[in-house]
N, C-alpha and C. Protein backbone atom coordinates (compact mmCIF):
# COMPACT_ATOMS: atom_id res chain seq x y z
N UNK A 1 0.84 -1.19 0.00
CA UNK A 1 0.00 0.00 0.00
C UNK A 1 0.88 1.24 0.00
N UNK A 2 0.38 2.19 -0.33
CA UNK A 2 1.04 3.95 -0.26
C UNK A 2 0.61 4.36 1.13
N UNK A 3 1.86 4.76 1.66
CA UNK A 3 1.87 4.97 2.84
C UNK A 3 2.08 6.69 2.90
N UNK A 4 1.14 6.89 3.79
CA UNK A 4 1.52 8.62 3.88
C UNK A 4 3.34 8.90 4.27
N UNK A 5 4.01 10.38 4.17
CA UNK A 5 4.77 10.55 4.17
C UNK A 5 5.45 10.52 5.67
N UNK A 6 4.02 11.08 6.04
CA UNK A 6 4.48 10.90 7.74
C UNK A 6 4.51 9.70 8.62
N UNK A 7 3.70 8.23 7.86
CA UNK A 7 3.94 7.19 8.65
C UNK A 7 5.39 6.42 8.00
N UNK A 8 5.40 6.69 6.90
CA UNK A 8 6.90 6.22 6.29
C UNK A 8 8.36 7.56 7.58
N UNK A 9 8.15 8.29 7.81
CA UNK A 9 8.79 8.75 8.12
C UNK A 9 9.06 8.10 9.63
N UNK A 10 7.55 8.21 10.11
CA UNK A 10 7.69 7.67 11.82
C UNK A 10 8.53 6.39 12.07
N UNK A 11 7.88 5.34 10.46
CA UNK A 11 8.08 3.81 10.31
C UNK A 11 9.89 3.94 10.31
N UNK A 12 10.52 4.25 9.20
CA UNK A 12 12.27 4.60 9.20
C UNK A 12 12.72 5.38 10.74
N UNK A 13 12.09 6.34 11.27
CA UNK A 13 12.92 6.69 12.41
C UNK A 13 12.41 5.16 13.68
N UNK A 14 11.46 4.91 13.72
CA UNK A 14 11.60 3.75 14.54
C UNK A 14 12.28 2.52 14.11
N UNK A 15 12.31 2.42 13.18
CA UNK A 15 13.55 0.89 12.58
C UNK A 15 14.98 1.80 12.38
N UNK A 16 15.38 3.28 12.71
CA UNK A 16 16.55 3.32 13.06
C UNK A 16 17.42 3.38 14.26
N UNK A 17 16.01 3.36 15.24
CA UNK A 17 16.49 2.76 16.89
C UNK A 17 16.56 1.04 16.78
N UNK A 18 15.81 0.16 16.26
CA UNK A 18 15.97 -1.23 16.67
C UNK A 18 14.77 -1.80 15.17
N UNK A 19 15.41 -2.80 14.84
CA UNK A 19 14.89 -3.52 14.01
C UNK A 19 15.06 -5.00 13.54
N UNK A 20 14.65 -5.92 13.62
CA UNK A 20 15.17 -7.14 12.80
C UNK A 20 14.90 -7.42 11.56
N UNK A 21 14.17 -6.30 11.34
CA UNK A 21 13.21 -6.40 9.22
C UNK A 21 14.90 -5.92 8.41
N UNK A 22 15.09 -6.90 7.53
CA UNK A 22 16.82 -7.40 6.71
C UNK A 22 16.31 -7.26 5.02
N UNK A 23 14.82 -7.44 5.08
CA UNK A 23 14.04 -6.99 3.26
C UNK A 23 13.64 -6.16 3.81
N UNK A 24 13.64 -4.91 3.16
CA UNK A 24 12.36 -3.56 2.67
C UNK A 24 11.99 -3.78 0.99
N UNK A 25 10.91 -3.59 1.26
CA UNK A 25 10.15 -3.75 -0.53
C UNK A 25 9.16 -2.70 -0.68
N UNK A 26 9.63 -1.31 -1.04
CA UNK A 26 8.48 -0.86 -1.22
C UNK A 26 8.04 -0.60 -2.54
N UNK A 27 8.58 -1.12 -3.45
CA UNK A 27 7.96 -0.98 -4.71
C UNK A 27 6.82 -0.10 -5.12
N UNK A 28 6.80 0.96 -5.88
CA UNK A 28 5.61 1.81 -6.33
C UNK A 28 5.60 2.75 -5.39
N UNK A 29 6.55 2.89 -3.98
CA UNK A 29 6.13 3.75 -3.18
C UNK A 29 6.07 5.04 -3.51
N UNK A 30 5.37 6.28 -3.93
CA UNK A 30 5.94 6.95 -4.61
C UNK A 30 5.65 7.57 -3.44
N UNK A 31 5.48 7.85 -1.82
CA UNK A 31 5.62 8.59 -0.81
C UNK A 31 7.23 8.70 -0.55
N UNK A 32 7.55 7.88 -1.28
CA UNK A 32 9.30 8.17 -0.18
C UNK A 32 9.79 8.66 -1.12
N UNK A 33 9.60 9.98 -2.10
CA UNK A 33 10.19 11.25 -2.73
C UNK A 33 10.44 12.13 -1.40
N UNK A 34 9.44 12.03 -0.11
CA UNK A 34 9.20 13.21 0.47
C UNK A 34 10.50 12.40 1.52
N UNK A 35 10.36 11.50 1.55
CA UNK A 35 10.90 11.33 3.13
C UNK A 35 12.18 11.67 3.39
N UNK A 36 12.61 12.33 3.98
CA UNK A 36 14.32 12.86 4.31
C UNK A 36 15.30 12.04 3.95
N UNK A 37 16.29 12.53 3.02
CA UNK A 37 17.12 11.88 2.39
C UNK A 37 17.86 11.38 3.58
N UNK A 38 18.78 11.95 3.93
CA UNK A 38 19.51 11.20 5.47
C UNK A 38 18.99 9.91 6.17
N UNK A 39 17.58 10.39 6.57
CA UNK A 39 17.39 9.00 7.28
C UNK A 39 17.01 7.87 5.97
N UNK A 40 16.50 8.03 4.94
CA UNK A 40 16.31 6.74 4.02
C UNK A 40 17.58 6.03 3.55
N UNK A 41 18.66 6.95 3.18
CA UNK A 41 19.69 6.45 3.05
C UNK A 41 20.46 5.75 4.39
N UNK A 42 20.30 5.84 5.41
CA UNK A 42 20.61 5.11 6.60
C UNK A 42 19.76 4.27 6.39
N UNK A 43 18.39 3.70 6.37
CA UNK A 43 17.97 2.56 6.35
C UNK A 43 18.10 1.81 5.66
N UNK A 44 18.42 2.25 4.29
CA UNK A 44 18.63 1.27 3.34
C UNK A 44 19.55 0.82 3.36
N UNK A 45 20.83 0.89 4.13
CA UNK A 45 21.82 0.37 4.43
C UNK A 45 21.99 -0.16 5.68
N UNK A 46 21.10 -0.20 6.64
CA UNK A 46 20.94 -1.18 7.49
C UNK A 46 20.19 -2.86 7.36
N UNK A 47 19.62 -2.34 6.14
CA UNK A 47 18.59 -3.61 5.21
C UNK A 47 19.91 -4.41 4.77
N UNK A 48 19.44 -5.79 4.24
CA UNK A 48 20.48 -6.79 3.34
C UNK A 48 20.09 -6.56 1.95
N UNK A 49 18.10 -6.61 2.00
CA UNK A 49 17.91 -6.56 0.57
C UNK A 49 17.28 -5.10 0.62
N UNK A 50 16.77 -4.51 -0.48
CA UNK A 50 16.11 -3.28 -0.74
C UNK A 50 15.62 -3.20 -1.68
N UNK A 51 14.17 -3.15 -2.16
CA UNK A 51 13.76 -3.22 -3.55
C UNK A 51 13.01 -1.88 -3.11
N UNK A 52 13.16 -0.97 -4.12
CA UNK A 52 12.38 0.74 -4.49
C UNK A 52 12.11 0.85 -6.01
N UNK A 53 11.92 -0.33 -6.46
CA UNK A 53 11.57 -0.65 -8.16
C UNK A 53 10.73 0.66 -8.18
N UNK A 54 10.90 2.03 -9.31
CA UNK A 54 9.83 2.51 -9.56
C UNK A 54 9.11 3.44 -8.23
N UNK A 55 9.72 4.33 -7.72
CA UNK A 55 9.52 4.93 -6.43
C UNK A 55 9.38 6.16 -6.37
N UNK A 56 9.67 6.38 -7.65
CA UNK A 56 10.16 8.39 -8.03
C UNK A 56 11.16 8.95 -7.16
N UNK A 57 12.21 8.28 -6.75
CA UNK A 57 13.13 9.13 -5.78
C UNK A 57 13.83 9.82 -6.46
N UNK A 58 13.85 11.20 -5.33
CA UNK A 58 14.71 12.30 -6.36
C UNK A 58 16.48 12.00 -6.86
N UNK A 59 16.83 12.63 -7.45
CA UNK A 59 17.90 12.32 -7.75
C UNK A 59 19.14 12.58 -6.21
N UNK A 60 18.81 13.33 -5.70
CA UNK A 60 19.31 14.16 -4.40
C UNK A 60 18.96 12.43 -2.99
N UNK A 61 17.97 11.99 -3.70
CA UNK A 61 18.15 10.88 -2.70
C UNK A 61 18.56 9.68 -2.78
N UNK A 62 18.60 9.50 -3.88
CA UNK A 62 19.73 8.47 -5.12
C UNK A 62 20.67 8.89 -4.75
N UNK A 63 21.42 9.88 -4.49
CA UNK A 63 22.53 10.28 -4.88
C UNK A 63 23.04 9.92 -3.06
N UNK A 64 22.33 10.45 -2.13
CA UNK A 64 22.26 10.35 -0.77
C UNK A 64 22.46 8.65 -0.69
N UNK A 65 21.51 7.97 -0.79
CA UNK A 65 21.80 6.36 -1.15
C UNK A 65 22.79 6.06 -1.47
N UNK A 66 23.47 5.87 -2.57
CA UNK A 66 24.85 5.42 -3.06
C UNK A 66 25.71 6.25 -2.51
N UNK A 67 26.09 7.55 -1.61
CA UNK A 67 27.18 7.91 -1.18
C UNK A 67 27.05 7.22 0.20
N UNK A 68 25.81 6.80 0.82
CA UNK A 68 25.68 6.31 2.03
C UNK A 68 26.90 4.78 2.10
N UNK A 69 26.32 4.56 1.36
CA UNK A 69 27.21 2.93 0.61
C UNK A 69 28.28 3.17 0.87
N UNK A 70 28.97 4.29 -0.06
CA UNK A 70 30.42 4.17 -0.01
C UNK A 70 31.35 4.63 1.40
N UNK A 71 30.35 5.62 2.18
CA UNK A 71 30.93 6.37 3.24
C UNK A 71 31.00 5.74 4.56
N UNK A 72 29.89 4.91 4.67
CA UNK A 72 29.12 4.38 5.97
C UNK A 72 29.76 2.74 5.66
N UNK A 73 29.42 1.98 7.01
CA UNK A 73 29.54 0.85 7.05
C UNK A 73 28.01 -0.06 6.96
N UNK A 74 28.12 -0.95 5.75
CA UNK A 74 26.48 -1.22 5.11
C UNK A 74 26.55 -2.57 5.47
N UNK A 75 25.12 -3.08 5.84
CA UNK A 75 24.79 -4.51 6.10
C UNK A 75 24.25 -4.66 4.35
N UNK A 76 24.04 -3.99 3.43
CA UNK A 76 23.18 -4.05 1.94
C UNK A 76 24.47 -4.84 1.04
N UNK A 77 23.57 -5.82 0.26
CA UNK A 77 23.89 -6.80 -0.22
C UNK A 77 23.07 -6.52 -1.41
N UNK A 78 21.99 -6.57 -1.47
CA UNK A 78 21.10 -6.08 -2.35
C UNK A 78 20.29 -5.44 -2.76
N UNK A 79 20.05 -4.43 -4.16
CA UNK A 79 19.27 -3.16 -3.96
C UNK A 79 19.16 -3.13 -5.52
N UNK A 80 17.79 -2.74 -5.27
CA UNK A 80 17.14 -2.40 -6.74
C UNK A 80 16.09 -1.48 -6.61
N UNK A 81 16.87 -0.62 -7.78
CA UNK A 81 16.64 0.80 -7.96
C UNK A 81 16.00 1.42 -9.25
N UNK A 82 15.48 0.21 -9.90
CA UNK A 82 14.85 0.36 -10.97
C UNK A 82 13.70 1.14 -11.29
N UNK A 83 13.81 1.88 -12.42
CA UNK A 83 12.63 2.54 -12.39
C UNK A 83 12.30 3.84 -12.20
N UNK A 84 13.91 4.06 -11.41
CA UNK A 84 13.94 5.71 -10.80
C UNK A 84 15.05 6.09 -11.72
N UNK A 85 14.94 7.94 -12.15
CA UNK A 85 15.90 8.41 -12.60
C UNK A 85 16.99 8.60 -12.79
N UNK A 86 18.39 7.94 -12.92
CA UNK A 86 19.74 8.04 -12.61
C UNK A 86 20.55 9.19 -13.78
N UNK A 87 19.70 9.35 -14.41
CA UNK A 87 20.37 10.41 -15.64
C UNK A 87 21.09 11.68 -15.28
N UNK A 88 21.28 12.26 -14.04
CA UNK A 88 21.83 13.21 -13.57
C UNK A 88 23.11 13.20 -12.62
N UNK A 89 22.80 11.56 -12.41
CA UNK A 89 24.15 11.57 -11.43
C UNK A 89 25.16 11.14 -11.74
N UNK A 90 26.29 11.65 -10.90
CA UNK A 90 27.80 11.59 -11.85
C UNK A 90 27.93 9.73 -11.55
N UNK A 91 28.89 9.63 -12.64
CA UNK A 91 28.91 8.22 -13.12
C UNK A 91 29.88 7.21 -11.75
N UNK A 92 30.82 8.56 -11.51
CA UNK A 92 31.43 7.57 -10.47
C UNK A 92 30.93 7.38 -9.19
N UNK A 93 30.04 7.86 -8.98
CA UNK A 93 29.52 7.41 -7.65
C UNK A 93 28.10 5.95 -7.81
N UNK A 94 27.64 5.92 -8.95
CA UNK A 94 26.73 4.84 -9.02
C UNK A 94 27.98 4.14 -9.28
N UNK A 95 29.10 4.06 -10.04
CA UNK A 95 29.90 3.23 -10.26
C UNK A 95 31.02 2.18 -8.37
N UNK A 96 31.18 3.75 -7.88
CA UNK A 96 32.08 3.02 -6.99
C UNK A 96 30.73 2.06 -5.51
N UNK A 97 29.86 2.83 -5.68
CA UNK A 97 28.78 2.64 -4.90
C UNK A 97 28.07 0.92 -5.22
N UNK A 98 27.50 0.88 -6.41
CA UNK A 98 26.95 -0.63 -6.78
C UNK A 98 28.20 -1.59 -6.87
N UNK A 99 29.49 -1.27 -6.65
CA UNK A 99 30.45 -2.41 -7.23
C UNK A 99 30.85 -2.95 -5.36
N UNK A 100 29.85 -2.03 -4.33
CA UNK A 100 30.39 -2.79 -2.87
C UNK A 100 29.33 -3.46 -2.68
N UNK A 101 28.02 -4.10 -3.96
CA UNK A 101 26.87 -4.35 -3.34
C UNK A 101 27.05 -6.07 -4.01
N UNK A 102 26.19 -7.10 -3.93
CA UNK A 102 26.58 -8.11 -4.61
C UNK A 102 25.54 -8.49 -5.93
N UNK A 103 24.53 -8.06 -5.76
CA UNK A 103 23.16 -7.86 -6.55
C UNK A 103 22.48 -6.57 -6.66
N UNK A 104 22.35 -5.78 -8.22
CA UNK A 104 21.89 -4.55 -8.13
C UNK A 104 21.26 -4.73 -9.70
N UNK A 105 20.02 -4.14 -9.34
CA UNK A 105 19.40 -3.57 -10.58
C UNK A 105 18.97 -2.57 -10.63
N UNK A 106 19.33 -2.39 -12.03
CA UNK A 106 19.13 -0.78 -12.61
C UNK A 106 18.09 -0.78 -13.85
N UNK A 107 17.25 -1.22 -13.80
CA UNK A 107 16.44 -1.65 -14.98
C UNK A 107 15.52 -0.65 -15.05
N UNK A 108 15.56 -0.13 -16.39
CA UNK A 108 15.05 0.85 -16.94
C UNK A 108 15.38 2.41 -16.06
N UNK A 109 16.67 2.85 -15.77
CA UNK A 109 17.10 4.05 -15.37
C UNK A 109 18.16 5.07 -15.89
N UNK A 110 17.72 5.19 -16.93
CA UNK A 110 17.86 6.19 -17.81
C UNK A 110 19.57 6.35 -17.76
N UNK A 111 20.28 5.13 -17.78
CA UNK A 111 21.84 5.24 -17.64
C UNK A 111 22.06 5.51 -19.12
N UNK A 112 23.56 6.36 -19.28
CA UNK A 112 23.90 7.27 -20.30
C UNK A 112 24.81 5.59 -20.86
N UNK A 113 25.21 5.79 -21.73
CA UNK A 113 26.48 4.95 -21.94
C UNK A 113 27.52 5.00 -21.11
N UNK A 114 27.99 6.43 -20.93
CA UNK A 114 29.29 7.08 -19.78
C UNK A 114 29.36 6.41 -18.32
N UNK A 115 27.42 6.67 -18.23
CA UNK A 115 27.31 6.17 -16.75
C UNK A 115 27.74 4.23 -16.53
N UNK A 116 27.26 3.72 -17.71
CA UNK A 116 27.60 1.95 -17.48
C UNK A 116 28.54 1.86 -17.80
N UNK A 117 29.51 2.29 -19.13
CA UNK A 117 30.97 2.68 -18.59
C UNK A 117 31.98 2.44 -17.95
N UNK A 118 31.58 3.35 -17.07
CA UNK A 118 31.81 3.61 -15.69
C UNK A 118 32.27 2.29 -14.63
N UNK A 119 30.53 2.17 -14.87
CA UNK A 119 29.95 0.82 -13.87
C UNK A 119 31.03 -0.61 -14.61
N UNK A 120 30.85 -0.29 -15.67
CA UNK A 120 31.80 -1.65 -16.13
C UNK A 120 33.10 -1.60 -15.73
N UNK A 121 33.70 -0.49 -15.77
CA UNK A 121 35.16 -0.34 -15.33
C UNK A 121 35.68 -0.72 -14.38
N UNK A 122 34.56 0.13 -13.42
CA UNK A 122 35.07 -0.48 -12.31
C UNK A 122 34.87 -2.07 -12.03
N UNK A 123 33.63 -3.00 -12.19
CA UNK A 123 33.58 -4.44 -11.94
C UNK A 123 34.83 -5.03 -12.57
N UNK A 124 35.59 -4.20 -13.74
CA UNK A 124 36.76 -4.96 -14.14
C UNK A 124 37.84 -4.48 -13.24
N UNK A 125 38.10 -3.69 -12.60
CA UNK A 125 38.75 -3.30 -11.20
C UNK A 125 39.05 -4.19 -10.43
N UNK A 126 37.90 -4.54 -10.07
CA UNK A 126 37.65 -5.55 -8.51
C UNK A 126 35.79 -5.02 -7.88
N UNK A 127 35.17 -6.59 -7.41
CA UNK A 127 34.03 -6.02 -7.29
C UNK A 127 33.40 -7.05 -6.69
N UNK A 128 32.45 -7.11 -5.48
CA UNK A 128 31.76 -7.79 -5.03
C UNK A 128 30.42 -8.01 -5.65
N UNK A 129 30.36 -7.49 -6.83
CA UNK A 129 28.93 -7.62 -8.20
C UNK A 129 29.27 -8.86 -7.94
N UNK A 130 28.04 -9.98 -8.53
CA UNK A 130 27.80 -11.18 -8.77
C UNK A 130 26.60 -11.31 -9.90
N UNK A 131 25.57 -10.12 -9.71
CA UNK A 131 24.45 -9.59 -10.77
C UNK A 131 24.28 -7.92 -11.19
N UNK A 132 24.54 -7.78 -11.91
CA UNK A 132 23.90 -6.37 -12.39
C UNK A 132 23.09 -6.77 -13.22
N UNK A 133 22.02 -5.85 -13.68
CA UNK A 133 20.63 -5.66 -14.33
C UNK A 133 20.49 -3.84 -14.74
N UNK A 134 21.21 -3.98 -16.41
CA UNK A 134 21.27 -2.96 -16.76
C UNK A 134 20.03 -2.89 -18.03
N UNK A 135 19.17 -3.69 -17.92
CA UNK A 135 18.38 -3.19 -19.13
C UNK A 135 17.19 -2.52 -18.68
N UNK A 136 17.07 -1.73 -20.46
CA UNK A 136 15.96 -0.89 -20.64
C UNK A 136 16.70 0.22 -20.54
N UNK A 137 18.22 0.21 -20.36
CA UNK A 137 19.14 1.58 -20.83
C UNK A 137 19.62 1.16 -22.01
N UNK A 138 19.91 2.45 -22.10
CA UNK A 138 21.11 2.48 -23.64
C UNK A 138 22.04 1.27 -23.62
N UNK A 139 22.04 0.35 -24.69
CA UNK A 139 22.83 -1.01 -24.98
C UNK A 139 23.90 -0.78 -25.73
N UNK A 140 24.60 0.05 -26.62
CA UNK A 140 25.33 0.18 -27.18
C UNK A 140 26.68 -0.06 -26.31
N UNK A 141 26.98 -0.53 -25.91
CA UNK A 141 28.18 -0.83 -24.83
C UNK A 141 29.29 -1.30 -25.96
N UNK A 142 30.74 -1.40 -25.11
CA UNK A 142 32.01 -1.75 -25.51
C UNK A 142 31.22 -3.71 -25.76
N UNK A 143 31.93 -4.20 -26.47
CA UNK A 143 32.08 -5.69 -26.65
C UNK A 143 32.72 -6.05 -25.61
N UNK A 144 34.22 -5.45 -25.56
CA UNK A 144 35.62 -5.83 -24.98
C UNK A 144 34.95 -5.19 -23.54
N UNK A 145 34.31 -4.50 -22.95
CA UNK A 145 34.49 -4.40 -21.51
C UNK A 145 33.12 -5.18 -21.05
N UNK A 146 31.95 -5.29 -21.85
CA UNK A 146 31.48 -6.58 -21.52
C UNK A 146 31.88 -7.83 -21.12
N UNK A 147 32.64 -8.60 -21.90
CA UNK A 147 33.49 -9.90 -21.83
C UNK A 147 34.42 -9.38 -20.98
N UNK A 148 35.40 -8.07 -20.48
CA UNK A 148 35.51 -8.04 -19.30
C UNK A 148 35.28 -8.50 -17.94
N UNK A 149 33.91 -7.98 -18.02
CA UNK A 149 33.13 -7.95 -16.90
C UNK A 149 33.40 -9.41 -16.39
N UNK A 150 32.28 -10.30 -17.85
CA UNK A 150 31.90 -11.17 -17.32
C UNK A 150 33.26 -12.12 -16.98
N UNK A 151 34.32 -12.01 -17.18
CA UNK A 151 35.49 -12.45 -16.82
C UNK A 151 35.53 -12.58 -15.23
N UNK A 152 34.69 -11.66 -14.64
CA UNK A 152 35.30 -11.32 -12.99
C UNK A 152 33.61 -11.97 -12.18
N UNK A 153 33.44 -13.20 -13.13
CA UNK A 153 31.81 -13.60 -12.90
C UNK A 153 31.42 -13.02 -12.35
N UNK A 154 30.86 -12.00 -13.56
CA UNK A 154 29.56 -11.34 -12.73
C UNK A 154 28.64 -11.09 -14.03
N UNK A 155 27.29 -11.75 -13.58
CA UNK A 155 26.33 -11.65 -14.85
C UNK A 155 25.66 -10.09 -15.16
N UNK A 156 26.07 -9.69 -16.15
CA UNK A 156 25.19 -8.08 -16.65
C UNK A 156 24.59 -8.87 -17.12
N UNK A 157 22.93 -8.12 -17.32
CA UNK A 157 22.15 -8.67 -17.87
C UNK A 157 21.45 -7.31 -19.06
N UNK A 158 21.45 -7.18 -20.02
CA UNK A 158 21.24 -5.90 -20.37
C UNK A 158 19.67 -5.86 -21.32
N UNK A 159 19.64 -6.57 -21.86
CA UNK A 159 17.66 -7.12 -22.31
C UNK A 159 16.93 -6.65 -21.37
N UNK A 160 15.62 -6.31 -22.40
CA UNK A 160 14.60 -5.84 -21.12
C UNK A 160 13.84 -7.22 -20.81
């Protein structure tokens, strides 16, 4: 269900005193545009899994999310972010951000070529990826940093 902004808000500040819930799924939520970037990005990194398929989050809380990742110490393993806008944010932070996660989808989020790129570069780096889910973006990708990738087993999946 769509939860008002203020019980999503009450709901995250009480699961950031004590919680044992390890999935959040809110799929379709489109209340958590409003909810304070700070505390969502803390919860979602206290979660293992995280699905926000399709949520309308602003880019400012995307962006809050994946720096949470890289800055903070994360129990998140898995997160899918599909559905929401990524077309504005700089490439290296979805890049260094999804390559500490082990399962991430990005399906249908408006990634540039630059931005997967990016994301590929680094999994040929070094990377705890095991799945990415890049389709319903731009496919025109390298050949050679594809077969990269999948060198460091990790399945891209780029079809919608």
């Amino acid at each position: 269900t769509n939860n008002t902004v203020s019980q999503l808000t009450h709901l995250f500040e009480l699961m950031e005193i004590e919680t044992k819930l390890k999935d959040l799924n809110l799929v379709g939520n489109h209340s958590l545009a409003n909810v304070p970037l700070i505390l969502l990005a803390r919860i979602v990194n206290k979660m293992i899994k995280v699905t926000m398929y399709a949520t309308k989050l602003f880019p400012s809380q995307l962006q809050a999310i994946l720096s949470h990742i890289i800055e903070k110490p994360s129990n998140l393993k898995a997160l899918d972010l599909g559905g929401n806008n990524f077309s504005s944010l700089p490439p290296r932070l979805i890049a260094t951000s999804i390559n500490k996660l082990e399962t991430v989808t990005l399906y249908f989020t408006r990634l540039s070529i630059d931005q997967q790129v990016e994301i590929l570069k680094e999994v040929i780096k070094g990377t705890k990826l095991r799945y990415l889910d890049l389709g319903g973006n731009q496919r025109k990708l390298p050949e050679e940093l594809l077969k990269d990738a999948r060198k460091r087993k990790v399945i891209v999946k780029l079809g919608v």
